[in-house]
Structures are given as structure tokens and as C-alpha cells.
C-alpha atoms as a PDB file:
ATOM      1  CA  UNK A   1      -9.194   3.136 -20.365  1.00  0.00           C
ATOM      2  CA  UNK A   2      -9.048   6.146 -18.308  1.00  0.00           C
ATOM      3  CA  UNK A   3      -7.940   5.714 -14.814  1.00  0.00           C
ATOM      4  CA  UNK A   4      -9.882   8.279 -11.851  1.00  0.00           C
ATOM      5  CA  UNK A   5      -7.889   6.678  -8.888  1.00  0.00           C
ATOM      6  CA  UNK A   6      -5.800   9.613  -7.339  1.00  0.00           C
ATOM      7  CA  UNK A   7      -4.785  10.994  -4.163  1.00  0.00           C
ATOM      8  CA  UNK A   8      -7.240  14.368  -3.759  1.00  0.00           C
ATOM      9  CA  UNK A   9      -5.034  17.294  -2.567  1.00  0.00           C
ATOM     10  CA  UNK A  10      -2.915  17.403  -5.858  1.00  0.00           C
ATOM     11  CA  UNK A  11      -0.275  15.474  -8.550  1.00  0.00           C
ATOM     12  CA  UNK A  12       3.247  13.756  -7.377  1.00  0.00           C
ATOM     13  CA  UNK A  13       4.276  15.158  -3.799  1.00  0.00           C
ATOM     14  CA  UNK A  14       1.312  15.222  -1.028  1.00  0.00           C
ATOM     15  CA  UNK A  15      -0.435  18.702  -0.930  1.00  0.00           C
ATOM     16  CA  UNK A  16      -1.837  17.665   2.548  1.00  0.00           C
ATOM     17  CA  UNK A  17       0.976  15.276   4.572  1.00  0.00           C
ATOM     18  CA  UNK A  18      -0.219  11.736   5.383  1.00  0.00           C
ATOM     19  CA  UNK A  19      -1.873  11.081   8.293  1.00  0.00           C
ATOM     20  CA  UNK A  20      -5.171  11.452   9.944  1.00  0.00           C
ATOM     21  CA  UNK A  21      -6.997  13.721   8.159  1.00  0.00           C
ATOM     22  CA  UNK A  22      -4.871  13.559   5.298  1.00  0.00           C
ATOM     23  CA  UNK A  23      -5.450  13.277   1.286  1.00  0.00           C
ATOM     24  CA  UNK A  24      -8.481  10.579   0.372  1.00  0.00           C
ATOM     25  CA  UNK A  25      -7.895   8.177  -2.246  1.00  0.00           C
ATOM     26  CA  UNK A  26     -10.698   7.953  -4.929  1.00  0.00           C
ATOM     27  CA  UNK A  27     -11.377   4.819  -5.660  1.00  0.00           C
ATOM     28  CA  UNK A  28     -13.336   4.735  -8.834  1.00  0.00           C
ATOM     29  CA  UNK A  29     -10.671   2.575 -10.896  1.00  0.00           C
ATOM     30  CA  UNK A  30     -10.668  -0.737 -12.758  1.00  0.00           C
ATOM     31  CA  UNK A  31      -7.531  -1.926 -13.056  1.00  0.00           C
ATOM     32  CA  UNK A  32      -6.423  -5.071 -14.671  1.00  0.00           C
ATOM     33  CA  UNK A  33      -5.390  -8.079 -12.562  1.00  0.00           C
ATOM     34  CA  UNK A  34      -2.128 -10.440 -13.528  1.00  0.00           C
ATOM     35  CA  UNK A  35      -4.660 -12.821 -15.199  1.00  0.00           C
ATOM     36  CA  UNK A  36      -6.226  -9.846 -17.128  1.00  0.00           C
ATOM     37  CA  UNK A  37      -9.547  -9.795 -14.928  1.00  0.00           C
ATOM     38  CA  UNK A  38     -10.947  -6.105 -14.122  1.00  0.00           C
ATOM     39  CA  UNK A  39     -10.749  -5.154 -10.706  1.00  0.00           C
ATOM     40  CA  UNK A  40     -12.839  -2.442  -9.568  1.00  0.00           C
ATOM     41  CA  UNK A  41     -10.865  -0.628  -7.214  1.00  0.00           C
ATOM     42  CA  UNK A  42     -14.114   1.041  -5.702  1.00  0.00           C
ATOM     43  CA  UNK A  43     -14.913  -2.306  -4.288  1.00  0.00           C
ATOM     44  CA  UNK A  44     -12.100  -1.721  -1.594  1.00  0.00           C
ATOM     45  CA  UNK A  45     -13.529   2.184  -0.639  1.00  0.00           C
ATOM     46  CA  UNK A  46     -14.299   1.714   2.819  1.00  0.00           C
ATOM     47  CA  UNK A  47     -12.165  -0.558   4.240  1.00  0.00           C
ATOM     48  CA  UNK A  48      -8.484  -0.391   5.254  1.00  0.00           C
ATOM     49  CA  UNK A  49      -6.201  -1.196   2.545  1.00  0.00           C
ATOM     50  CA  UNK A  50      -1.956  -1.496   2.148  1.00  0.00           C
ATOM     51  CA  UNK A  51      -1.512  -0.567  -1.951  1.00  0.00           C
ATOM     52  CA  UNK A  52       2.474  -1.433  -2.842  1.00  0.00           C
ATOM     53  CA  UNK A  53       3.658  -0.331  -5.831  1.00  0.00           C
ATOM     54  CA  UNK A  54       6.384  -2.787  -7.069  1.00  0.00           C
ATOM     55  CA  UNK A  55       8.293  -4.384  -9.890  1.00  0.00           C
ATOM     56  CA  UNK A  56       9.740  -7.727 -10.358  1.00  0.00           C
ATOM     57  CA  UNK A  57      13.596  -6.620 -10.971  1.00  0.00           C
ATOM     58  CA  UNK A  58      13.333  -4.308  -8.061  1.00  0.00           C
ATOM     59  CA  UNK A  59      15.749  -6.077  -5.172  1.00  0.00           C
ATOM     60  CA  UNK A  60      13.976  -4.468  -2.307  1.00  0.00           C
ATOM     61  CA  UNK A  61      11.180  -5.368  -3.645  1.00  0.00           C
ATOM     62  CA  UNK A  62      11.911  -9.374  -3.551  1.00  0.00           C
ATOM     63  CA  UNK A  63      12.461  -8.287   0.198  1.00  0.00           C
ATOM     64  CA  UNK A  64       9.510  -7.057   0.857  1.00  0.00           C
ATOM     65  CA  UNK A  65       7.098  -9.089  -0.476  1.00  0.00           C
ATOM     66  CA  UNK A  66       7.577 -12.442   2.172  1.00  0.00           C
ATOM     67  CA  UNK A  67       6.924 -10.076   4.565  1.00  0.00           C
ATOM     68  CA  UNK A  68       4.036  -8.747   2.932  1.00  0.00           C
ATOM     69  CA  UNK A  69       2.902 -12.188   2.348  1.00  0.00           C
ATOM     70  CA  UNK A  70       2.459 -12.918   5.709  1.00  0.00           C
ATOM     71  CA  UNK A  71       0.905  -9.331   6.944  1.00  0.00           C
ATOM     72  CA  UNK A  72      -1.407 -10.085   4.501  1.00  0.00           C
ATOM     73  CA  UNK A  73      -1.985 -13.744   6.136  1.00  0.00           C
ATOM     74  CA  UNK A  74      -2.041 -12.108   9.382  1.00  0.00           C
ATOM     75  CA  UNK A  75      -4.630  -9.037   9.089  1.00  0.00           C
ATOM     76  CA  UNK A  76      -7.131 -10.496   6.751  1.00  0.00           C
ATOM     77  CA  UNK A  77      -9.160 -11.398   9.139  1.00  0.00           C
ATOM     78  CA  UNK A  78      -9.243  -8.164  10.688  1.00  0.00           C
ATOM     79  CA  UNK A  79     -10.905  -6.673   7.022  1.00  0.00           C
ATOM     80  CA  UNK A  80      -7.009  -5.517   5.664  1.00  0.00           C
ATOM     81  CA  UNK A  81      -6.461  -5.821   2.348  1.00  0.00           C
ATOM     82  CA  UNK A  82      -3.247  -5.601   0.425  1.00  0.00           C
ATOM     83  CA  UNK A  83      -3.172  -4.677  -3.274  1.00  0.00           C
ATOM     84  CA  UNK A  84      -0.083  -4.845  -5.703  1.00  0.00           C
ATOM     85  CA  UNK A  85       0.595  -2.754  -8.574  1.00  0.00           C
ATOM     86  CA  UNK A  86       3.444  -3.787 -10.459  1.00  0.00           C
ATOM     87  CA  UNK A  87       4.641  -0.756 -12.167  1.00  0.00           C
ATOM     88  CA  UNK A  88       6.052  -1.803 -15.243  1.00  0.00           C
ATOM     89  CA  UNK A  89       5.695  -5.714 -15.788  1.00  0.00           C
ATOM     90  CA  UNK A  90       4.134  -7.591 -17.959  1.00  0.00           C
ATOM     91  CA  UNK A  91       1.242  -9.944 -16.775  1.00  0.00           C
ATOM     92  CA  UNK A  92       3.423 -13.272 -17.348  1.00  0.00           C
ATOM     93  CA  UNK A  93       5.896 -11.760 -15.182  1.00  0.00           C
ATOM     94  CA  UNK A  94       3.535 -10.724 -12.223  1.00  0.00           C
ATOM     95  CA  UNK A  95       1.832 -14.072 -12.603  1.00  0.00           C
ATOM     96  CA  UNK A  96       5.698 -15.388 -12.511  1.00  0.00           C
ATOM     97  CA  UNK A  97       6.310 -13.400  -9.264  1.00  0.00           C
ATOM     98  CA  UNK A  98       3.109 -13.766  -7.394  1.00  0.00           C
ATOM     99  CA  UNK A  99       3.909 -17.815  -7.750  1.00  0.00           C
ATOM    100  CA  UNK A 100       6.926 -17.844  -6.848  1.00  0.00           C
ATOM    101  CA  UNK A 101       6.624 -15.577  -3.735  1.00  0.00           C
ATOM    102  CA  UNK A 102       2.763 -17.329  -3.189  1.00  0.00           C
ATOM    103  CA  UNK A 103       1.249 -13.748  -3.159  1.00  0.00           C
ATOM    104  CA  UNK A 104      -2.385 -14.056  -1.756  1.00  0.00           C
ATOM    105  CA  UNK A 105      -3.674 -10.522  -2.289  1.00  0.00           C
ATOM    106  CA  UNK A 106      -4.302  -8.973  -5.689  1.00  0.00           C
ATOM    107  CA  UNK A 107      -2.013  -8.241  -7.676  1.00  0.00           C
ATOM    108  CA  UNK A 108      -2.954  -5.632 -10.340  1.00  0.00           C
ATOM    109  CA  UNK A 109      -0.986  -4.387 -14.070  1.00  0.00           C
ATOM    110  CA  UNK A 110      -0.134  -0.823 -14.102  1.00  0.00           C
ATOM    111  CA  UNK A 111       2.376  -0.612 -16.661  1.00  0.00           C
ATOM    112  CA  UNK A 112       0.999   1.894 -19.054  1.00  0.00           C
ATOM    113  CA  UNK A 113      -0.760   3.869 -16.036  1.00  0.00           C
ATOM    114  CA  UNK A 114       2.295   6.052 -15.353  1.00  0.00           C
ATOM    115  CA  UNK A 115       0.224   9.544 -14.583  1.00  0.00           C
ATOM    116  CA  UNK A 116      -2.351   6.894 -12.267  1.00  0.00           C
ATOM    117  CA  UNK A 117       0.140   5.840 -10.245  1.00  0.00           C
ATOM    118  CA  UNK A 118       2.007   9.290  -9.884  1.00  0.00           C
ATOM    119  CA  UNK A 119      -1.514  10.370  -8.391  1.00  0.00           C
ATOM    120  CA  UNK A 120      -0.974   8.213  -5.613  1.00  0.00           C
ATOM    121  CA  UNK A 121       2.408  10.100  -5.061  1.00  0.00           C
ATOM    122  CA  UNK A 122       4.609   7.919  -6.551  1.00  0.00           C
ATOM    123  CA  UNK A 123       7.998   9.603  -7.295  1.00  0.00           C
ATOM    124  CA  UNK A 124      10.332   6.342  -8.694  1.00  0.00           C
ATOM    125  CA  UNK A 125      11.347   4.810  -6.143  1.00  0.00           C
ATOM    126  CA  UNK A 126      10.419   1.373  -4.901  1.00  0.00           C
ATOM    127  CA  UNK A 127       8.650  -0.649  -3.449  1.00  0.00           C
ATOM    128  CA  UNK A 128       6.156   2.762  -2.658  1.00  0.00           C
ATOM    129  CA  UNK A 129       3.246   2.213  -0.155  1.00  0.00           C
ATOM    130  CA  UNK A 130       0.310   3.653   1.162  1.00  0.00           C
ATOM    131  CA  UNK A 131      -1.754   2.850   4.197  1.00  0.00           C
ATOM    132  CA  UNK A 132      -5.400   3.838   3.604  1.00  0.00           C
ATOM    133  CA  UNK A 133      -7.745   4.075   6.690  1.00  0.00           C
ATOM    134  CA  UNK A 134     -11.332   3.209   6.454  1.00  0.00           C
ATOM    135  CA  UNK A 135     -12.017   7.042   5.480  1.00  0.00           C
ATOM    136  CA  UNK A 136     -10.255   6.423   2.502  1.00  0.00           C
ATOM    137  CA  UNK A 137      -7.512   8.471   4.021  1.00  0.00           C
ATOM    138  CA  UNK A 138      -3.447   8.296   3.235  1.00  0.00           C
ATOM    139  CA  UNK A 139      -2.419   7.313   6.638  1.00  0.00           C
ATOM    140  CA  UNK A 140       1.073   6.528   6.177  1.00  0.00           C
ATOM    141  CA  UNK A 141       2.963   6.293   2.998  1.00  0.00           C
ATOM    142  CA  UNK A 142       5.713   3.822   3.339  1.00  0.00           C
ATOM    143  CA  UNK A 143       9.258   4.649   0.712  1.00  0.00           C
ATOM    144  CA  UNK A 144      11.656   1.861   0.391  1.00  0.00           C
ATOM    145  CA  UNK A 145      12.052  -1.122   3.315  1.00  0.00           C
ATOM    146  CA  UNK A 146      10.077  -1.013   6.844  1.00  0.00           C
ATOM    147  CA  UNK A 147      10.695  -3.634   9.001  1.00  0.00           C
ATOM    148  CA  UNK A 148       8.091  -5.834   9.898  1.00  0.00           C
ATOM    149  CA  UNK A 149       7.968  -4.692  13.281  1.00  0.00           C
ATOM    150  CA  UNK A 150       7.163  -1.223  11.593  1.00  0.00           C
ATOM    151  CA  UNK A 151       4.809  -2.781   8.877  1.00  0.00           C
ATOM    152  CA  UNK A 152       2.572  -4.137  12.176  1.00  0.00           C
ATOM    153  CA  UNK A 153       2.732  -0.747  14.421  1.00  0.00           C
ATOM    154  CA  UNK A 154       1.235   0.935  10.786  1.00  0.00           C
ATOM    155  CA  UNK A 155      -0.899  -1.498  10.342  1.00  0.00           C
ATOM    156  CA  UNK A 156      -2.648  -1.849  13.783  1.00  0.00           C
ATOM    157  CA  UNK A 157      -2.699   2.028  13.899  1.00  0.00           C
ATOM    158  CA  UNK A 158      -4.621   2.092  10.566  1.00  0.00           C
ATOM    159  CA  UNK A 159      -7.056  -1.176  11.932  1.00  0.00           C
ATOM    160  CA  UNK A 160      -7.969   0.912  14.878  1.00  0.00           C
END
């Protein structure tokens, strides 16, 4: 399956820093979820969106996702939507996670999608993030912890 969800502006690193203005994300992906359902990425192009890039031995990453849990719970109804990638599990192991954490928001397989998810500017190091405005514009992008006083500031910023 060939994957057309990058970061315009170039491969890896940022071309053009995020922030208003910054690189757009093209959305025309399918992705599959945990439970092997396609997800077509494209149905999230216009509307603000958190994507995390993750994986289930990453310690940070256990962290992160409570708190993510409840941003989620706490800007849905204001249109946000948070996807995760997991970027090297196994479906059992994201379904494994996603119960045991009682992750609400998508959480999608790309193991086997390493150039996909450098696109987005992955580098390694996780949990990655990336705020994406309405535009479909890298607003923020989000390497290792953030508190969750940072997480909201970002996320009201990118609501507005």
C-alpha cells in the first residue's frame, strides 16, 4: 500500500519551521487501525488534529498517554482530534495498550511505514507530535514530554 501522507516542504527535518504558515500535511492516507480497519486519513483534512507517534515499550510514552487521554476527553467537543501511530507494534499490542490506558481516539499501525512517518518529521525519538491547524498546517511539533499545562496552551492556540 503506498502511503501519500507527508509534511510538504521536504523529507526528515522541517524545510519551513512549524508554525503559522508552516508545512501542510497531506492527508490522502489509509492507514490501518489496531483492529485492522482502514482509516482514511483525508477524513481528518480540515479540522484540527494532535497525531503522536508512539510505541508501547517507550517509557515516556506510558507518560504521556493519561494525559493524552484526557486532552482528548477534554477538546472533542471543540472538533480536536487525536490520532496514534504506534511506530513499530504489532496490532495485539496496540489493542493491548489502548485497553489498558482506555485510549478513546484512533489508534493507527505504522510499523512497516518507516519513510511515511519520517515525512511527518519524525527523527527517532519518542513520543513525536504534531499539532495541525484547520489549514492543515504543522503548528507545533511537540519532541519528548510537555506538560499538560503546555499540551492545553498548544492546543487552545491551534482551536483558535
Amino acid at each position: 500500500m503506498a502511503v501519500a501522507f507527508s509534511v510538504r516542504g521536504g523529507g526528515g527535518a522541517f524545510a519551513v519551521p512549524p508554525g503559522p504558515g508552516g508545512p501542510k500535511v497531506d492527508f490522502a492516507a489509509v492507514l490501518d487501525d489496531m483492529n485492522g480497519v482502514k482509516v482514511d486519513l483525508a477524513a481528518y483534512q480540515g479540522k484540527p488534529v494532535v497525531i503522536n507517534l508512539w510505541a508501547t515499550w517507550c517509557g515516556p510514552c506510558k507518560l504521556e498517554t493519561p494525559q493524552l487521554v484526557a486532552l482528548s476527553e477534554k477538546y472533542k467537543a471543540h472538533g480536536l482530534t487525536i490520532i496514534g501511530i504506534s511506530t513499530d507494534d504489532k496490532p495485539e499490542g496496540i489493542r493491548a495498550f489502548a485497553a489498558e490506558f482506555k485510549v478513546p481516539y484512533p489508534m493507527l499501525v505504522g510499523a512497516g511505514h518507516e519513510e511515511f512517518l519520517e515525512r511527518l518529521g519524525w527523527e527517532g525519538t519518542l513520543p513525536f507530535s504534531l499539532l495541525i491547524d484547520k489549514s492543515g498546517a504543522v503548528v507545533a511539533q511537540i519532541t519528548g514530554l510537555e506538560t499538560t499545562a503546555g499540551w492545553e496552551s498548544r492546543i487552545e492556540g491551534l482551536l483558535k
